[in-house]
C-alpha atoms as a PDB file:
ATOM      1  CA  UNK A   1       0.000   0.000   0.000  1.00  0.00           C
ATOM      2  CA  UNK A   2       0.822   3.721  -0.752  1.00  0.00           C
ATOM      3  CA  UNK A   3      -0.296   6.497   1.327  1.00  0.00           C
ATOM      4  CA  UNK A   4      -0.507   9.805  -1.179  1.00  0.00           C
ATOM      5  CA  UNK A   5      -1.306  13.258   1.461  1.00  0.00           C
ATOM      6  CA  UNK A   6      -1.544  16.578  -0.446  1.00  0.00           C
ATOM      7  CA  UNK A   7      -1.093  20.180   0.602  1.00  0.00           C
ATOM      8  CA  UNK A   8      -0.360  23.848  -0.265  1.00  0.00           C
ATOM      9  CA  UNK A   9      -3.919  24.562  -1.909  1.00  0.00           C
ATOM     10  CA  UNK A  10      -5.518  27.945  -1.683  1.00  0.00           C
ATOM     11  CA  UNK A  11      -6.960  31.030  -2.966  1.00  0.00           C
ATOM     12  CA  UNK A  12      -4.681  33.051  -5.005  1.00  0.00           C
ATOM     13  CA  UNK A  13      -5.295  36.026  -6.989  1.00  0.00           C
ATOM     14  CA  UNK A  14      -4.711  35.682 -10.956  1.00  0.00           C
ATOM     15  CA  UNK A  15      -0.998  35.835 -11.886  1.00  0.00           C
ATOM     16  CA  UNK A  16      -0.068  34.605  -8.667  1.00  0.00           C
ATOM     17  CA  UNK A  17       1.804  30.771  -7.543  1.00  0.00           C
ATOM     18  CA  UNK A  18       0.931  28.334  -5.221  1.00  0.00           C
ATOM     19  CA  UNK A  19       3.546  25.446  -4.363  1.00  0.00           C
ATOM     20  CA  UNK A  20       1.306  22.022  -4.065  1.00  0.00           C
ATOM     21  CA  UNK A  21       2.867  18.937  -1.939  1.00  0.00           C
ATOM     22  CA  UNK A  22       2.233  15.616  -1.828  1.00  0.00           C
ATOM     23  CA  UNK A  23       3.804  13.739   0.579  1.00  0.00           C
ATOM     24  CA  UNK A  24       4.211   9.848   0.248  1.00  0.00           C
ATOM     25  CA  UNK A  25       4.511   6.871   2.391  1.00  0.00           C
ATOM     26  CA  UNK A  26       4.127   3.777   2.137  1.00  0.00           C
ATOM     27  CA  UNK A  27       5.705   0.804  -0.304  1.00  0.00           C
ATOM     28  CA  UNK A  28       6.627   3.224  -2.757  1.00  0.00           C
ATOM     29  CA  UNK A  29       9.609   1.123  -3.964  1.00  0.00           C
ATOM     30  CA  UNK A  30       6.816  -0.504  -6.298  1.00  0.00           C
ATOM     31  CA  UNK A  31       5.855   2.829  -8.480  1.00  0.00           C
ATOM     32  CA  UNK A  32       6.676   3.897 -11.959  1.00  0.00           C
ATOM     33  CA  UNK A  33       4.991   7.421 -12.107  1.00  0.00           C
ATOM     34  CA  UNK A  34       3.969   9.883  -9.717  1.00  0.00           C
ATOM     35  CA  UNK A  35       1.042  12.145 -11.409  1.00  0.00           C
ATOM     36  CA  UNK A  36      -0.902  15.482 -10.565  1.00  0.00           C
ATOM     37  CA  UNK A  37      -4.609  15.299 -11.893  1.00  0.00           C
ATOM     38  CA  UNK A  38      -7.203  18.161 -11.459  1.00  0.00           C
ATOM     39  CA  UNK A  39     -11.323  18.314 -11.431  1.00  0.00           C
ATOM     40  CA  UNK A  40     -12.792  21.486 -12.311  1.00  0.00           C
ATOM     41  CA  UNK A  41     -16.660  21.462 -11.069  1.00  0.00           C
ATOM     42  CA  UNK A  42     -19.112  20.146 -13.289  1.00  0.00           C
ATOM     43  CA  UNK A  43     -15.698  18.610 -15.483  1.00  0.00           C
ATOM     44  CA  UNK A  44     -14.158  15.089 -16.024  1.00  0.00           C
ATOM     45  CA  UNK A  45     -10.745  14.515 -13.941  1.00  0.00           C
ATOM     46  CA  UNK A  46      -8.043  15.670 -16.285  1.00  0.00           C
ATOM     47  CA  UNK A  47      -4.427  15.108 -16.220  1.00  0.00           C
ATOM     48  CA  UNK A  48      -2.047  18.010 -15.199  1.00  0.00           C
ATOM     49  CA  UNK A  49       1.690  16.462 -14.697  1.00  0.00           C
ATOM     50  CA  UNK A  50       4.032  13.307 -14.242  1.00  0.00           C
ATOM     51  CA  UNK A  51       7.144  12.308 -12.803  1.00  0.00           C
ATOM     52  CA  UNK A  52       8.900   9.106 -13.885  1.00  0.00           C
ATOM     53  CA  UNK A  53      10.229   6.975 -10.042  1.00  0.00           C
ATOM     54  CA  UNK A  54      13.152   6.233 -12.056  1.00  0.00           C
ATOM     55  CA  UNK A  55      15.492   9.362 -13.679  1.00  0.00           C
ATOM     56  CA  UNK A  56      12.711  11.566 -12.802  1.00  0.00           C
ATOM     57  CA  UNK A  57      11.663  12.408 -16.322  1.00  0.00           C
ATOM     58  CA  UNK A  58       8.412  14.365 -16.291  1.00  0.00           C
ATOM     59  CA  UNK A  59       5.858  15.579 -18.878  1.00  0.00           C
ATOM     60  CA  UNK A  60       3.304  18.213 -18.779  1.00  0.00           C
ATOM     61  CA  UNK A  61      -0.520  18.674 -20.188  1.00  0.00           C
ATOM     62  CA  UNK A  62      -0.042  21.206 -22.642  1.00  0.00           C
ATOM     63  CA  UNK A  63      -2.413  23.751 -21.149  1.00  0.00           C
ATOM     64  CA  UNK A  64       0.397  23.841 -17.737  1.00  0.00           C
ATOM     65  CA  UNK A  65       3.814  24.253 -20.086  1.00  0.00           C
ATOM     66  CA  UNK A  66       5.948  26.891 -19.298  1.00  0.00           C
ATOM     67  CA  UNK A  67       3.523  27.565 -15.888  1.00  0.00           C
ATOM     68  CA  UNK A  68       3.659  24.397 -13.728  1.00  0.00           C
ATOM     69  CA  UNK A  69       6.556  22.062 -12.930  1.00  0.00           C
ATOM     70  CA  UNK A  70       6.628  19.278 -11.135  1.00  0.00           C
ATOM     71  CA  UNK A  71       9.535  17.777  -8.798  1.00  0.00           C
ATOM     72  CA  UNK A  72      11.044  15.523  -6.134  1.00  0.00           C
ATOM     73  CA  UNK A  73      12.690  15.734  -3.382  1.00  0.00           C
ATOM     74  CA  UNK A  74      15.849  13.200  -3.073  1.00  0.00           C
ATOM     75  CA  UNK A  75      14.043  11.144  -1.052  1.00  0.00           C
ATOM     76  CA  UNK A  76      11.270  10.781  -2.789  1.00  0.00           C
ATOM     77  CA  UNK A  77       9.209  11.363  -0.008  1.00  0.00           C
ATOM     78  CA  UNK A  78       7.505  14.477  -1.181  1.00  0.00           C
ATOM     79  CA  UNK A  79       6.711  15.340  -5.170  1.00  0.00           C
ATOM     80  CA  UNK A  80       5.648  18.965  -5.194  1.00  0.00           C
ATOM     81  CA  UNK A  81       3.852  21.016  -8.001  1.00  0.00           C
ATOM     82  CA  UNK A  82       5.073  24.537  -8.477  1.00  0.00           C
ATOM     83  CA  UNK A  83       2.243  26.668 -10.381  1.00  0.00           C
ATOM     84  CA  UNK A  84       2.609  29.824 -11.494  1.00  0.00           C
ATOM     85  CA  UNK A  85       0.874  32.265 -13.510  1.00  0.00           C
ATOM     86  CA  UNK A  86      -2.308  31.049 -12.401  1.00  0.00           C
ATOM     87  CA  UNK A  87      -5.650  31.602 -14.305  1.00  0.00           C
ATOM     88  CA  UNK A  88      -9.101  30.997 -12.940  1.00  0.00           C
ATOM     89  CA  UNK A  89      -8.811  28.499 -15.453  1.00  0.00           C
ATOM     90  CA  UNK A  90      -6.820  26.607 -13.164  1.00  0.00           C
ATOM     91  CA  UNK A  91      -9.471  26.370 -10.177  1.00  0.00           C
ATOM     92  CA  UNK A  92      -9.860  22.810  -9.122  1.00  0.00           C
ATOM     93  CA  UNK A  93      -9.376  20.325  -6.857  1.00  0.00           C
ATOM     94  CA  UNK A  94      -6.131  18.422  -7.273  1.00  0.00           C
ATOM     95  CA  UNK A  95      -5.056  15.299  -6.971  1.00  0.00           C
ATOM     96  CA  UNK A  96      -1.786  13.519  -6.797  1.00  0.00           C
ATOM     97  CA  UNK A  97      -1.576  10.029  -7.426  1.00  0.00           C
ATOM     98  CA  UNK A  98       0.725   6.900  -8.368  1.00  0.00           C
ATOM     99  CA  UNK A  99       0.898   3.918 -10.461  1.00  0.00           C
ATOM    100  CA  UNK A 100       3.362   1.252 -11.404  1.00  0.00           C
ATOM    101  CA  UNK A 101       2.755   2.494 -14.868  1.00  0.00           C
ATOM    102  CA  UNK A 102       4.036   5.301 -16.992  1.00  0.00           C
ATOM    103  CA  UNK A 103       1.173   6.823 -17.633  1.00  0.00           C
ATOM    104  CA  UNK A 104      -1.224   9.799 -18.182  1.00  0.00           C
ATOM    105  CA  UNK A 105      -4.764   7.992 -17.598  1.00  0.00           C
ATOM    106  CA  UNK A 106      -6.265   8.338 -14.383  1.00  0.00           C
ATOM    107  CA  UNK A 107      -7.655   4.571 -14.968  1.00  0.00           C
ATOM    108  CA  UNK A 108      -4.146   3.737 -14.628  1.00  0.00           C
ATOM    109  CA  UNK A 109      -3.391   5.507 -11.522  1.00  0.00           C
ATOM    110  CA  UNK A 110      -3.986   2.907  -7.985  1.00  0.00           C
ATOM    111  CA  UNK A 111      -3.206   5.364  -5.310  1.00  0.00           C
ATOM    112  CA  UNK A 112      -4.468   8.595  -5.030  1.00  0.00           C
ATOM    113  CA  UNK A 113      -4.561  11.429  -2.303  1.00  0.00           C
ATOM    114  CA  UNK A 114      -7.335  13.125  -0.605  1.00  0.00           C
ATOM    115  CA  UNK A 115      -7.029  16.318  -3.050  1.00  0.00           C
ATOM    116  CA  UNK A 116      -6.177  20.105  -2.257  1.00  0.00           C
ATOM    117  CA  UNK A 117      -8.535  22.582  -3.591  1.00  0.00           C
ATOM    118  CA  UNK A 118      -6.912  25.477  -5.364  1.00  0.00           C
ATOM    119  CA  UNK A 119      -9.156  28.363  -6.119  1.00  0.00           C
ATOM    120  CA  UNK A 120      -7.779  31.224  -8.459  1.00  0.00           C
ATOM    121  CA  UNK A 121      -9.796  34.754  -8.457  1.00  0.00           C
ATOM    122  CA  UNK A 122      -9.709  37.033 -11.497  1.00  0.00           C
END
């Protein structure tokens, strides 16, 4: 098992940043991927960013690149999400999750987190 904990949500003017955590525990030896997903209300869960458990290659939904980038710390006991130039766009609750898969579907995805809701005003 894999326990996934999230933090750092907020409200936060347009333009501003917000640092999401998400701290892991667990038998984490067993994951490929590390993932952010966000729900918008009334939308489908999307996916936001990844981080490969093994030479921490990432990749990013296009609508985040350039704004949000996600990390590790050399532990691996905490994967963080910087965002920055937030738009309202961006409001949502979101999730982190992990899978022994390299992957961008949330089907894919066994653990997830609680979620952090991150609220941006325009």
């Amino acid at each position: 098992q894999v326990q996934l904990v999230e933090s750092g949500g907020g409200l936060v003017q347009a333009g501003g940043s917000l640092r999401l955590s998400c701290a892991i525990s667990g038998r984490a030896f067993s994951l490929s991927s590390l993932a952010w997903f966000r729900q918008a209300p009334g939308k489908e869960r999307e996916f936001v960013a990844r981080i490969g458990w093994y030479g921490g290659n990432t990749d990013y939904t296009d609508s985040v690149k350039g704004r949000f980038t996600i990390s590790s710390d050399d532990t691996w006991s905490t994967v963080s999400l910087q965002i920055n130039s937030l738009k309202p766009e961006d409001t949502a609750v979101y999730s982190c999750a992990a899978s022994a898969r390299w992957s961008s579907r949330d089907s894919e995805y066994e653990y997830w987190g609680q979620g952090t809701q991150v609220t941006v005003s325009s």
